[in-house]
PDB file of N, CA and C in Angstrom:
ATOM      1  N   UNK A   1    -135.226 -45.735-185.440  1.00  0.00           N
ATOM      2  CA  UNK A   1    -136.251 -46.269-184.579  1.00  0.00           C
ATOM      3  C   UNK A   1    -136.555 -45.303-183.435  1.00  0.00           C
ATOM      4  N   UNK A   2    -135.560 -44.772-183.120  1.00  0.00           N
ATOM      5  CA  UNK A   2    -135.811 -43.535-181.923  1.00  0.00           C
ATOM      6  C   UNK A   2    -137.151 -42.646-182.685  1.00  0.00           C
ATOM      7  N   UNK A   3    -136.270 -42.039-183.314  1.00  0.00           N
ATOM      8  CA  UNK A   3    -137.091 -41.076-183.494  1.00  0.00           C
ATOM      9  C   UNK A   3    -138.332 -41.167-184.422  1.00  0.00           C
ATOM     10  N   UNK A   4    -137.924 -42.003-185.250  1.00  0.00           N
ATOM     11  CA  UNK A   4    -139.262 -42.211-186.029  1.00  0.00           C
ATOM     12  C   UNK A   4    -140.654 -43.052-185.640  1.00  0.00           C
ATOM     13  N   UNK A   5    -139.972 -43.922-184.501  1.00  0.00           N
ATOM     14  CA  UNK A   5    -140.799 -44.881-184.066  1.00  0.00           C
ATOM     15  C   UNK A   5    -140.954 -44.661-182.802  1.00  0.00           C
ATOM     16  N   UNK A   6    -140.457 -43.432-182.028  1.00  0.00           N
ATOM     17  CA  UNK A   6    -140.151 -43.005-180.520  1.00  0.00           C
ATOM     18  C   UNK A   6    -140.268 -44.292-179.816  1.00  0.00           C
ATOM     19  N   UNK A   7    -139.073 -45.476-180.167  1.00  0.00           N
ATOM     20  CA  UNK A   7    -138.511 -46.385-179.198  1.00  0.00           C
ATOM     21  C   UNK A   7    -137.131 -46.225-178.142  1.00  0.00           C
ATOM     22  N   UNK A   8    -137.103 -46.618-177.001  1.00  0.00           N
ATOM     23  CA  UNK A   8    -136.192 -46.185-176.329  1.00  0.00           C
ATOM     24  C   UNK A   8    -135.189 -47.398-176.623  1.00  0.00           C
ATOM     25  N   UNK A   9    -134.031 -46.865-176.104  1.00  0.00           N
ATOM     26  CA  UNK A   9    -132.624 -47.383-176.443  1.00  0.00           C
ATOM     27  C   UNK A   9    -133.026 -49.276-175.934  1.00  0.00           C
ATOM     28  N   UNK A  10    -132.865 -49.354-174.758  1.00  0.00           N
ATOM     29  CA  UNK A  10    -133.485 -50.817-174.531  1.00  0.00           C
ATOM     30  C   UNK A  10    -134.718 -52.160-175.407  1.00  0.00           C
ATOM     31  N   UNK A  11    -135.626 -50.786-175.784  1.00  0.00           N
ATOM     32  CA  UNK A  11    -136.198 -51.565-177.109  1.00  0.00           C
ATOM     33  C   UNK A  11    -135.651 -51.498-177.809  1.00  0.00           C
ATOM     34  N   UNK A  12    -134.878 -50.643-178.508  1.00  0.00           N
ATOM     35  CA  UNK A  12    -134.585 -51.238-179.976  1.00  0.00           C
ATOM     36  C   UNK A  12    -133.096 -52.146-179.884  1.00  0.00           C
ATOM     37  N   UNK A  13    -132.485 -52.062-178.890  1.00  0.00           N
ATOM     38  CA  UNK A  13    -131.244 -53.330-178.659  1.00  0.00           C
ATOM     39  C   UNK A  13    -132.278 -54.832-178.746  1.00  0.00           C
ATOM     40  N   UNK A  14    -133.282 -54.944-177.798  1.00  0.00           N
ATOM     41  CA  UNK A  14    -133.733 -56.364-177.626  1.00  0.00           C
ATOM     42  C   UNK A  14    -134.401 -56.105-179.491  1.00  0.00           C
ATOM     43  N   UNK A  15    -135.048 -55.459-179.705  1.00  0.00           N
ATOM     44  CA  UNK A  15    -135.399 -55.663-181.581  1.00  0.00           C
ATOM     45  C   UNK A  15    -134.057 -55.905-182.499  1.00  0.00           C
ATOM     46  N   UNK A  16    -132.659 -55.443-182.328  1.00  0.00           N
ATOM     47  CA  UNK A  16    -131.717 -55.509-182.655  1.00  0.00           C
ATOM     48  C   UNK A  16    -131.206 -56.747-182.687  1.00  0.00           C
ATOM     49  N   UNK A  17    -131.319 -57.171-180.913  1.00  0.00           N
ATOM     50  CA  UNK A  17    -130.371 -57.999-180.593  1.00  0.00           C
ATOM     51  C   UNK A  17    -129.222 -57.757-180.225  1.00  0.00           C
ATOM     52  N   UNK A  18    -128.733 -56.704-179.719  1.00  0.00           N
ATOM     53  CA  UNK A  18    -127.309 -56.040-179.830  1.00  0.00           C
ATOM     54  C   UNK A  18    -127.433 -55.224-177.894  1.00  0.00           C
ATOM     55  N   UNK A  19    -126.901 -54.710-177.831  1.00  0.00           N
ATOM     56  CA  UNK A  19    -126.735 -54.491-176.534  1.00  0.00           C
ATOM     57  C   UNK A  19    -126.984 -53.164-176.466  1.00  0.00           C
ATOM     58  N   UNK A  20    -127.442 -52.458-175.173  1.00  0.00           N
ATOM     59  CA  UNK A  20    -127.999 -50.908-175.347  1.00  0.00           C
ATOM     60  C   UNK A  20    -127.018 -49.790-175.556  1.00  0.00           C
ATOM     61  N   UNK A  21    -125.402 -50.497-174.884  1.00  0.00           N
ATOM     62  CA  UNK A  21    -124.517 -49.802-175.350  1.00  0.00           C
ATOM     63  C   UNK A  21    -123.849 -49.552-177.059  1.00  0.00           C
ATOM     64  N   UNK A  22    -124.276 -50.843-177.937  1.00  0.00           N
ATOM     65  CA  UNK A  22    -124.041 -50.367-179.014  1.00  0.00           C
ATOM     66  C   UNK A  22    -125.192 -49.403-179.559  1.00  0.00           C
ATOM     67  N   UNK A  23    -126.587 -49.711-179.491  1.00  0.00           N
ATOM     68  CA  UNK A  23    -127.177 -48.652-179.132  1.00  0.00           C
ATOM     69  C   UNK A  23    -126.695 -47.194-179.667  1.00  0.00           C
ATOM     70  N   UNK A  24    -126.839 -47.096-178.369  1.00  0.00           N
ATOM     71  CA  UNK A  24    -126.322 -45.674-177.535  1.00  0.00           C
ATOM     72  C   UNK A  24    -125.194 -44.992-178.122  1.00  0.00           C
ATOM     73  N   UNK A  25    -123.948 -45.654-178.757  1.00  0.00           N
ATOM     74  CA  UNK A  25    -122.834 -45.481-179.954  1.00  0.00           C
ATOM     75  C   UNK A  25    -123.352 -45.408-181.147  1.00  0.00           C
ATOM     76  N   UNK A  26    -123.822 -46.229-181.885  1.00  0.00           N
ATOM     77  CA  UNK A  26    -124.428 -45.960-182.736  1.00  0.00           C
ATOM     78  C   UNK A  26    -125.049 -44.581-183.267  1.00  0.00           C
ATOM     79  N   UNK A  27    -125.975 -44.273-182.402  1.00  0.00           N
ATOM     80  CA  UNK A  27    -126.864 -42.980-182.103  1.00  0.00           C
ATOM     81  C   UNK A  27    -126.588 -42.144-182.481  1.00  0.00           C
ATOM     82  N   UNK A  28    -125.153 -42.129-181.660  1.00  0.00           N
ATOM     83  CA  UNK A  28    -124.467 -40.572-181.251  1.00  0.00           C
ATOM     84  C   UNK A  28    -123.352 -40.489-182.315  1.00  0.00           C
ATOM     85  N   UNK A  29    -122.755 -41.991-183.073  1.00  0.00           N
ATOM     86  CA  UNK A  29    -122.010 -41.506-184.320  1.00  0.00           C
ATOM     87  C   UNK A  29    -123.352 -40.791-185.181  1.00  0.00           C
ATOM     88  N   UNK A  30    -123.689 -41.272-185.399  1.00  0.00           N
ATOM     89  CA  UNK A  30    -124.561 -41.054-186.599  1.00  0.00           C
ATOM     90  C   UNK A  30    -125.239 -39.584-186.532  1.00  0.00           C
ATOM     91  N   UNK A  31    -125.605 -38.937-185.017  1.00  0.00           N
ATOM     92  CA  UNK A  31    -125.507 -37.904-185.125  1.00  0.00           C
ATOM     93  C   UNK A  31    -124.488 -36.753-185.409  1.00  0.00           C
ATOM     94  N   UNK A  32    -123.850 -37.489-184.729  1.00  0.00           N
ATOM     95  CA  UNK A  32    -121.694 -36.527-185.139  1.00  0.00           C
ATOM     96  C   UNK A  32    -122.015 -36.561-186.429  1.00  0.00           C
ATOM     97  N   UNK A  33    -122.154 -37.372-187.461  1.00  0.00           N
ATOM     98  CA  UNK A  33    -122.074 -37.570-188.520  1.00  0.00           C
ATOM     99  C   UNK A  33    -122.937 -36.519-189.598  1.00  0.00           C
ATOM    100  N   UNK A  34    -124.364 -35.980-189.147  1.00  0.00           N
ATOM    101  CA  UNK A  34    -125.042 -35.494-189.310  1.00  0.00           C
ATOM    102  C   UNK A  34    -124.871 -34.349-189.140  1.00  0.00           C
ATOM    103  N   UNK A  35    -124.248 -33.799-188.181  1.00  0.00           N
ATOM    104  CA  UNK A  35    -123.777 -32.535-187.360  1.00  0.00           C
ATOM    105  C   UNK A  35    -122.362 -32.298-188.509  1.00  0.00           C
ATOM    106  N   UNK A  36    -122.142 -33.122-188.932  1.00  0.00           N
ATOM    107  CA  UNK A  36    -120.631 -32.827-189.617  1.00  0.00           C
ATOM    108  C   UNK A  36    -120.866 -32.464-191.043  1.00  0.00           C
ATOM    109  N   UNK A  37    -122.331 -33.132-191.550  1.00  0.00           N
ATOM    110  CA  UNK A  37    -122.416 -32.662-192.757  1.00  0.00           C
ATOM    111  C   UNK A  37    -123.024 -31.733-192.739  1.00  0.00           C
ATOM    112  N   UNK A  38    -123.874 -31.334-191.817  1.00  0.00           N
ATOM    113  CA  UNK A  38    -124.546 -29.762-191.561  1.00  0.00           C
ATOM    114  C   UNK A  38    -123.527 -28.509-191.819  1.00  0.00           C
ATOM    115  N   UNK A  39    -122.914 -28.651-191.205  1.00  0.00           N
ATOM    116  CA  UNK A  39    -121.334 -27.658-190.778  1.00  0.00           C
ATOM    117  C   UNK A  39    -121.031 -27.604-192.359  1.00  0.00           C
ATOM    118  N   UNK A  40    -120.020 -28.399-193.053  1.00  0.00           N
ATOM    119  CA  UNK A  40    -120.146 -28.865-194.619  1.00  0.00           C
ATOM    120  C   UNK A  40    -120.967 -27.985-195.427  1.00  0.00           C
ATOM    121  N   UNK A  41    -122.229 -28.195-195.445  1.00  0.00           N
ATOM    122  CA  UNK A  41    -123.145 -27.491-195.934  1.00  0.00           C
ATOM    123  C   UNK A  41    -123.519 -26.328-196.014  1.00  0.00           C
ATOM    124  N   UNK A  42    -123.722 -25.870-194.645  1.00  0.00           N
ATOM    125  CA  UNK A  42    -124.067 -24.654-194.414  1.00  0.00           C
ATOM    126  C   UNK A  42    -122.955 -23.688-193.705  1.00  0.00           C
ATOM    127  N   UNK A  43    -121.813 -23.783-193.444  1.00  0.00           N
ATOM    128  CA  UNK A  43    -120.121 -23.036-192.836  1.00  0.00           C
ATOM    129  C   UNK A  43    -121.251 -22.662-191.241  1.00  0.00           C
ATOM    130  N   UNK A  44    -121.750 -23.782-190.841  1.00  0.00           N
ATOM    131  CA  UNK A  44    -122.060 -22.729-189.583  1.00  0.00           C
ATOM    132  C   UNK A  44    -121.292 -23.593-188.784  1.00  0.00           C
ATOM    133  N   UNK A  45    -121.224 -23.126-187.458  1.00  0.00           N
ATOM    134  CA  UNK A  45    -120.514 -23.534-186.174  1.00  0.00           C
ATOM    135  C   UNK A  45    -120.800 -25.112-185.439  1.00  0.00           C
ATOM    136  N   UNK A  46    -119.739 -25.983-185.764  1.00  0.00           N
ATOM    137  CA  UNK A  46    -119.919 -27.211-184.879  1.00  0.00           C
ATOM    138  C   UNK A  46    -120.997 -27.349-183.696  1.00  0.00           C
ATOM    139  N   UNK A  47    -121.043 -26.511-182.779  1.00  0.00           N
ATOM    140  CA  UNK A  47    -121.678 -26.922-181.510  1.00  0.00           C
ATOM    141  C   UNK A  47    -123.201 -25.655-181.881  1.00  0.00           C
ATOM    142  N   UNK A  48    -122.776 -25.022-182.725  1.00  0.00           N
ATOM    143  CA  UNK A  48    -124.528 -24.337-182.810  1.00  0.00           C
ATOM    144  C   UNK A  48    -125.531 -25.821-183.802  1.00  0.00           C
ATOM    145  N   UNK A  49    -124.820 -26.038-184.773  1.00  0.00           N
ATOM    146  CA  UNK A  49    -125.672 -27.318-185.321  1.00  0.00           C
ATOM    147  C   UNK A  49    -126.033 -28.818-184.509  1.00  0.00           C
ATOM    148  N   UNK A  50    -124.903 -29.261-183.507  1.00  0.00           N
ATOM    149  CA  UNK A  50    -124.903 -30.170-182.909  1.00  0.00           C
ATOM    150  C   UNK A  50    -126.381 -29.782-181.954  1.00  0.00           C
ATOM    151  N   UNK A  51    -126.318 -28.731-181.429  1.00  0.00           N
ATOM    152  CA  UNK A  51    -127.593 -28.523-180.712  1.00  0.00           C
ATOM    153  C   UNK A  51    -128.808 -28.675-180.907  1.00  0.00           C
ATOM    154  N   UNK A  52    -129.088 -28.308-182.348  1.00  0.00           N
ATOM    155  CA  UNK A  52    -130.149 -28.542-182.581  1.00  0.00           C
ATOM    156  C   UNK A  52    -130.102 -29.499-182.967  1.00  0.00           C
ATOM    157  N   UNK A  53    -129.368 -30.959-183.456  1.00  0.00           N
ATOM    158  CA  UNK A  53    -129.599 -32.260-183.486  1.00  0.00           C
ATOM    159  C   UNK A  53    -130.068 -32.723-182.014  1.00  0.00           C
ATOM    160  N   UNK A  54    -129.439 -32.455-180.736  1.00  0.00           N
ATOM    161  CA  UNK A  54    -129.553 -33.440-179.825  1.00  0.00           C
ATOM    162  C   UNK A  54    -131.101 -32.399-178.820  1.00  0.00           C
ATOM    163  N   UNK A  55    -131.702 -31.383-179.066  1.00  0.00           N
ATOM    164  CA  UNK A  55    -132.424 -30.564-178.893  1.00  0.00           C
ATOM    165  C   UNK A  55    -133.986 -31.279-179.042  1.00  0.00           C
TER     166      UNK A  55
END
């Protein structure tokens, strides 16, 4: 919803129902997560891929 729908964290909790802090966790696993299979994929460096996720 962020990004595809450029909603901010507060909207999409009240669309959720869930609170902005799960939110906000959510987010940022799922980017770790993303960042982890990048690395995986391509042998490049943890914090050079993480960047360009949160970039």
């Amino acid at each position: 919803m962020r990004y595809y729908e450029g909603r901010t964290d507060p909207e999409i909790a009240d669309i959720l129902d869930i609170s902005v802090g799960t939110v906000k966790s959510g987010i940022w696993r799922s980017l770790r997560r993303l960042r982890d299979d990048q690395v995986l994929a391509l042998g490049r460096d943890q914090q050079e891929c993480f960047g360009e996720l949160v970039a």
